[in-house]
Each structure stands twice: as structure tokens, then as C-alpha cells.
N, C-alpha and C. Protein backbone atom coordinates (compact mmCIF):
# COMPACT_ATOMS: atom_id res chain seq x y z
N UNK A 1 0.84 -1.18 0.00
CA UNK A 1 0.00 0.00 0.00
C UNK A 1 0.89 1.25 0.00
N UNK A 2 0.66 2.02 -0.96
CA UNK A 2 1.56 3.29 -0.85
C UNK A 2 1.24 4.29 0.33
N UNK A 3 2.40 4.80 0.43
CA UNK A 3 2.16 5.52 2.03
C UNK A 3 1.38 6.96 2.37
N UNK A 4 0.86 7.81 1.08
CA UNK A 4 -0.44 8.23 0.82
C UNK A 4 -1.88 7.90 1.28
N UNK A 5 -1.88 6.53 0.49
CA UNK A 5 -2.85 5.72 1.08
C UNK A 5 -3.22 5.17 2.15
N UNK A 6 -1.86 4.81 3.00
CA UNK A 6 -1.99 4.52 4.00
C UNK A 6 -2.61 5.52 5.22
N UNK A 7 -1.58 6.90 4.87
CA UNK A 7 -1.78 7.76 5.91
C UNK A 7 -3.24 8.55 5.79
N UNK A 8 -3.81 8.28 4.66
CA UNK A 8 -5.31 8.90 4.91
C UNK A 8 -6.17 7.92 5.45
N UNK A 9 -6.08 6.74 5.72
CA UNK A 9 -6.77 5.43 5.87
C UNK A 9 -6.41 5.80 7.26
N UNK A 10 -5.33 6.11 7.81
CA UNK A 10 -4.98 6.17 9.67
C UNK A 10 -5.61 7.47 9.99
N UNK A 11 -5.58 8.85 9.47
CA UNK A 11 -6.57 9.53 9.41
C UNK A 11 -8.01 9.59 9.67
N UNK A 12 -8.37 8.94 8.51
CA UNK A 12 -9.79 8.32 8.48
C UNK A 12 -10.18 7.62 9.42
N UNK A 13 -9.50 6.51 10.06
CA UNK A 13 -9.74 6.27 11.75
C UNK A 13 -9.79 6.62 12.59
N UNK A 14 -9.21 7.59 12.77
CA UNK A 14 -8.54 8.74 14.01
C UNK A 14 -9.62 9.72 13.88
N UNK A 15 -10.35 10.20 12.72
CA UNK A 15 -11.42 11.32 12.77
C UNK A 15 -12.66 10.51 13.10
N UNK A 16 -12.84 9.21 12.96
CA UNK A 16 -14.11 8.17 12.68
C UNK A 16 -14.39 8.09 14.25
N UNK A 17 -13.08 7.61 14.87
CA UNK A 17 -13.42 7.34 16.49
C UNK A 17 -13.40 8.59 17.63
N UNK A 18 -12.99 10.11 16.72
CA UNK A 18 -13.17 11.26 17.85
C UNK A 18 -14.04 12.03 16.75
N UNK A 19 -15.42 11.31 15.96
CA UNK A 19 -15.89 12.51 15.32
C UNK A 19 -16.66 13.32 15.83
N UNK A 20 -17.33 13.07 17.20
CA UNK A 20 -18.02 14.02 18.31
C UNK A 20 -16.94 15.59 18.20
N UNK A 21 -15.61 14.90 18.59
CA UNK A 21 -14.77 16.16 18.27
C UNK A 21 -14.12 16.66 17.28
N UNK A 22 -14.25 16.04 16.18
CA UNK A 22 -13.46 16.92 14.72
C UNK A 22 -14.79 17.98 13.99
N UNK A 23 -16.24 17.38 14.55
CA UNK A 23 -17.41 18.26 14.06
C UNK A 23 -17.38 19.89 14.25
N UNK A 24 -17.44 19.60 15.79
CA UNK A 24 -17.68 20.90 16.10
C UNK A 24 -16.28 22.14 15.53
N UNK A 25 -15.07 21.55 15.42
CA UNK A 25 -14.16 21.91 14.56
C UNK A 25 -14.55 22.68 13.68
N UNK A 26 -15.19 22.36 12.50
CA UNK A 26 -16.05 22.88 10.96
C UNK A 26 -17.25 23.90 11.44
N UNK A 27 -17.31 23.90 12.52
CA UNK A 27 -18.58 24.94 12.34
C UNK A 27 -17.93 26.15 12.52
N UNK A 28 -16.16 26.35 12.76
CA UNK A 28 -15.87 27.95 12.99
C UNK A 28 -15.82 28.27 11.58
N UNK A 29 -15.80 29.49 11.16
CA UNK A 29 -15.63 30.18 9.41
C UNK A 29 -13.73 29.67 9.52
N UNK A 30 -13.32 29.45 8.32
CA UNK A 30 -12.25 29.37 7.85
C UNK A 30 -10.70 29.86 8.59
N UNK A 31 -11.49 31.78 8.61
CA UNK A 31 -10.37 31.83 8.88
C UNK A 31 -10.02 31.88 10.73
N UNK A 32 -10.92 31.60 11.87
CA UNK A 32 -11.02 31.25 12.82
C UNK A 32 -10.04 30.12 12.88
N UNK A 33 -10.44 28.89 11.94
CA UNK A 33 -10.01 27.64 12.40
C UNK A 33 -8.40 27.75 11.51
N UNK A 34 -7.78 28.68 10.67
CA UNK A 34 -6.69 28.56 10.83
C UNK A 34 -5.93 29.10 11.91
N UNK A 35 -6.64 29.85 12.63
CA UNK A 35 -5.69 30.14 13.82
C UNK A 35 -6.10 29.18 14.92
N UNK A 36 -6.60 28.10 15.01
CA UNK A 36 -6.46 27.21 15.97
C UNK A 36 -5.59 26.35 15.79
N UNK A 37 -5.42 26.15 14.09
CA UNK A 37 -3.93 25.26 13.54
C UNK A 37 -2.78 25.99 13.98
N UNK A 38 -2.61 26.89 13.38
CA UNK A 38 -1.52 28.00 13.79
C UNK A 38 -0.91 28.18 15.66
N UNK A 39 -2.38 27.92 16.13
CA UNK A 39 -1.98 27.89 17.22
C UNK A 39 -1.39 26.52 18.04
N UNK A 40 -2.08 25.63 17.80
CA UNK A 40 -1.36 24.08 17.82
C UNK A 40 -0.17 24.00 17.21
N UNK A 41 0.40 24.37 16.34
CA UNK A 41 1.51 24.47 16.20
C UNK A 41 2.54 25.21 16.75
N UNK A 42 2.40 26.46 17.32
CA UNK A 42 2.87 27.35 17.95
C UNK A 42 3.06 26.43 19.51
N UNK A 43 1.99 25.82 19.59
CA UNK A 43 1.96 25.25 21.44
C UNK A 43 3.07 23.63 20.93
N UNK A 44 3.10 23.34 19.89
CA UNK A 44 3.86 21.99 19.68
C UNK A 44 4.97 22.19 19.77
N UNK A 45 6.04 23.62 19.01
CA UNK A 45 7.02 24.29 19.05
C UNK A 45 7.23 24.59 20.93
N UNK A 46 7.01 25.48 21.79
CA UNK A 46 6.77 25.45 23.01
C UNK A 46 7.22 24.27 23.42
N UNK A 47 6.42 23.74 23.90
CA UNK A 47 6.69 21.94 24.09
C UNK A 47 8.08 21.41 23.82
N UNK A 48 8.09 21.45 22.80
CA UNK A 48 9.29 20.76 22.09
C UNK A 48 10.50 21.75 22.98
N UNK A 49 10.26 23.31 22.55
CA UNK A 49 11.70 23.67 23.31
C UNK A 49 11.84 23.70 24.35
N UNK A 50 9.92 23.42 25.40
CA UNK A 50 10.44 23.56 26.98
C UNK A 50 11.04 21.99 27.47
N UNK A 51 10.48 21.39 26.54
CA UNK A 51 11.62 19.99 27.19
C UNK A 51 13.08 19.91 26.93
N UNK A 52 13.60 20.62 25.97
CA UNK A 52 14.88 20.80 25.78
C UNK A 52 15.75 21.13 26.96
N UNK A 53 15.08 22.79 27.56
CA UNK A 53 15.55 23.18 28.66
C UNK A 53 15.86 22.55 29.57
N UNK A 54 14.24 21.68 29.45
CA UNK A 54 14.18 20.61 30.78
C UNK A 54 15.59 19.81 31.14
N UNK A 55 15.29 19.12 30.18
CA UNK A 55 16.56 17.91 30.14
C UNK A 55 18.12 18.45 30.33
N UNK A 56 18.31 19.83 29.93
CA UNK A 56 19.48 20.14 30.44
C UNK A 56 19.92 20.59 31.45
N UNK A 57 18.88 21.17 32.16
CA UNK A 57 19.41 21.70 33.97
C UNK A 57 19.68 23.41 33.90
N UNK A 58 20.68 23.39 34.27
CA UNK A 58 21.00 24.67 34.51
C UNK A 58 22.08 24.97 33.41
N UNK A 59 22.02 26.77 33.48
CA UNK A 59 22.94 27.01 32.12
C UNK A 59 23.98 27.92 32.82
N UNK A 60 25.30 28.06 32.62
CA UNK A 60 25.93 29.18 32.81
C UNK A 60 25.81 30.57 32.78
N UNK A 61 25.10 30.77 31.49
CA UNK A 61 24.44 32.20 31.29
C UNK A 61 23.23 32.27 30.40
N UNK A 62 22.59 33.44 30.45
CA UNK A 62 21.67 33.31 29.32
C UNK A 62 22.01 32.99 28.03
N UNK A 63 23.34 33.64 27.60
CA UNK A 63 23.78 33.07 26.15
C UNK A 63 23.49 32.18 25.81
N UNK A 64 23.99 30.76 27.14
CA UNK A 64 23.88 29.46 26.55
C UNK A 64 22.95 29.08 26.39
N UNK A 65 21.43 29.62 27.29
CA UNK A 65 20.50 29.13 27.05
C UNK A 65 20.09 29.47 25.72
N UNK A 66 20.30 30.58 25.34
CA UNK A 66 19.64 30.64 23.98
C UNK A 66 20.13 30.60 22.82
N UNK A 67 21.56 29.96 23.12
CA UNK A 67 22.24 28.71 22.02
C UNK A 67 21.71 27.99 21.53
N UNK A 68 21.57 27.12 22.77
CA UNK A 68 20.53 26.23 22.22
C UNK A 68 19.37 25.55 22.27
N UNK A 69 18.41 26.87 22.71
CA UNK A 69 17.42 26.98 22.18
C UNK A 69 17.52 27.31 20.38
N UNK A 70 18.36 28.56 20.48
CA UNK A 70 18.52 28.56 18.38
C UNK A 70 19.02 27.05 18.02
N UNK A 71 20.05 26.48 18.48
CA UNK A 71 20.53 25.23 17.69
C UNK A 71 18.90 23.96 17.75
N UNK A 72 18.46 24.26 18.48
CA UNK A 72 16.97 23.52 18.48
C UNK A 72 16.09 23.60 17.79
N UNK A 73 15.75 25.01 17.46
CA UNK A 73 14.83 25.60 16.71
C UNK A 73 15.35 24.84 15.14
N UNK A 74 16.74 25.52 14.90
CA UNK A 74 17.13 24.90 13.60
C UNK A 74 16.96 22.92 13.50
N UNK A 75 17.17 22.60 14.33
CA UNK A 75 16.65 20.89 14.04
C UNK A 75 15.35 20.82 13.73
N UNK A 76 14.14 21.93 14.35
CA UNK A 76 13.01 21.70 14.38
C UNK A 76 12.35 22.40 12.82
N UNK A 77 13.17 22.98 12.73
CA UNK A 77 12.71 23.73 11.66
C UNK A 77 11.44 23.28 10.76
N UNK A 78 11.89 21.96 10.13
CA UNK A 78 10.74 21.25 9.12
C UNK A 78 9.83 20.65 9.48
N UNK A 79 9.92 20.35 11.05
CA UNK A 79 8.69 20.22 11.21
C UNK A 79 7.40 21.75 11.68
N UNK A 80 8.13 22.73 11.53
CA UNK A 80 6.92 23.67 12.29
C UNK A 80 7.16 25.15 10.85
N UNK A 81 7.70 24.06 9.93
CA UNK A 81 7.67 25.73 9.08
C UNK A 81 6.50 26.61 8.78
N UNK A 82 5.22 26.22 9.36
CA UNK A 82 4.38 26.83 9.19
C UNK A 82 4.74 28.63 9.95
N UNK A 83 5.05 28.00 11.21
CA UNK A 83 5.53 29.00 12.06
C UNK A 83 6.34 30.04 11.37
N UNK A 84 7.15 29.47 10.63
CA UNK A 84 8.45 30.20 10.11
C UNK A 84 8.00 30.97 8.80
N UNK A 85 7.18 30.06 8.82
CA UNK A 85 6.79 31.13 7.32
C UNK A 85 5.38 32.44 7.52
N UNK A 86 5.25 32.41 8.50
CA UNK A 86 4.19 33.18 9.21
C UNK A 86 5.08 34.27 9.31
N UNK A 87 5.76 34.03 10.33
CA UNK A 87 6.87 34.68 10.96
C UNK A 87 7.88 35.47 9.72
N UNK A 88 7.87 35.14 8.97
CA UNK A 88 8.86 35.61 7.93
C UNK A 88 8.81 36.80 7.30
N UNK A 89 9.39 37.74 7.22
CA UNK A 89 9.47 39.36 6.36
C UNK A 89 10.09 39.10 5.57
N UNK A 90 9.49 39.37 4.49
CA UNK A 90 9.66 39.87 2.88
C UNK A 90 11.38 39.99 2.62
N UNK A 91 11.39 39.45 1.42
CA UNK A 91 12.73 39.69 1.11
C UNK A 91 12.50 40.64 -0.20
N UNK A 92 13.58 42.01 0.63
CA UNK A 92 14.18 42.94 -0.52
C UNK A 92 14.60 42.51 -1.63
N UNK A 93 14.79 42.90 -2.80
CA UNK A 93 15.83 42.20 -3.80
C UNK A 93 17.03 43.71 -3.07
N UNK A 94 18.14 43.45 -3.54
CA UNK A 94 19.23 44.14 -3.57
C UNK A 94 19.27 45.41 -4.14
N UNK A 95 19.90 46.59 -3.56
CA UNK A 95 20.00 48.04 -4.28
C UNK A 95 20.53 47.72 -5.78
N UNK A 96 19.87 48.39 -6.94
CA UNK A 96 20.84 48.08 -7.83
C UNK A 96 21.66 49.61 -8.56
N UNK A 97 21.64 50.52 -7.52
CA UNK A 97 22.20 51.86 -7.43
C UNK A 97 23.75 51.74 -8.42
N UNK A 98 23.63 52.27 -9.65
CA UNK A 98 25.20 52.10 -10.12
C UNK A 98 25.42 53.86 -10.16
């Protein structure tokens, strides 16, 4: 079974046995319910970096903490690019002043 197929078939289970709760989901307008995605993702990111902290204890200085917290973020990157691309300002093209 290709893994397309598969993963809408595990889907399709997962919405079948909590559909009391994926309903009421659809009744916000559109753009409501992208900020509840947006926001689940934002709280998954969280998560992810407050256990980081966790597991390491104490830091020497703030620097280090937010070493690596950045060196974290960058591992996490692909999974939360939604975030990142939210987050993202426009790219200039370059002066082309001669």
C-alpha cells in the first residue's frame, strides 16, 4: 500500500473514532479555524523547546541558554515551518544603485 494511502486510511480512523470532536471543529468560518492550527503548532514548538531546557538543567548564562534553544529551533525547523513562514518578512531584492 503506498504511504499516501496509508496515511489517509490512519486519518480516516482517528477522525471516525473522535468525530463528536473533529465536528464541532467545521462549524468555525475558515479563517477562525486557521488560527487554531496555527496555534497548535505554535503550542507543539513550546513543548518541544520547553523539554529541551528541561533535560538540560542549569545554564551558565543566558547566552547558553539561547544557544541552544537557536541550535533547536534549527533541528526543528521542518517540522513547524508553518511557524516560520508566518513569521517571515519579505525579502528585498538588492540596491541596484550604479
Amino acid at each position: 500500500m503506498e504511504f499516501d494511502l496509508l496515511f489517509r486510511w490512519f486519518v480516516g480512523q482517528s477522525w471516525r473514532r473522535a468525530w463528536e470532536h473533529v465536528v464541532p471543529l467545521f462549524g468555525f468560518p475558515p479563517d477562525i479555524r486557521k488560527m487554531i492550527y496555527t496555534t497548535n503548532a505554535v503550542e507543539s514548538l513550546n513543548r518541544s523547546l520547553r523539554k529541551i531546557i528541561k533535560t538540560r538543567g542549569s545554564f551558565p548564562n543566558d547566552e547558553a541558554a539561547m544557544k541552544l534553544l537557536y541550535l533547536a529551533r534549527l533541528m526543528t525547523s521542518g517540522s513547524s515551518s508553518r511557524i516560520s513562514e508566518a513569521g517571515r518578512s519579505p525579502r528585498t531584492s538588492p540596491s541596484t544603485d550604479t
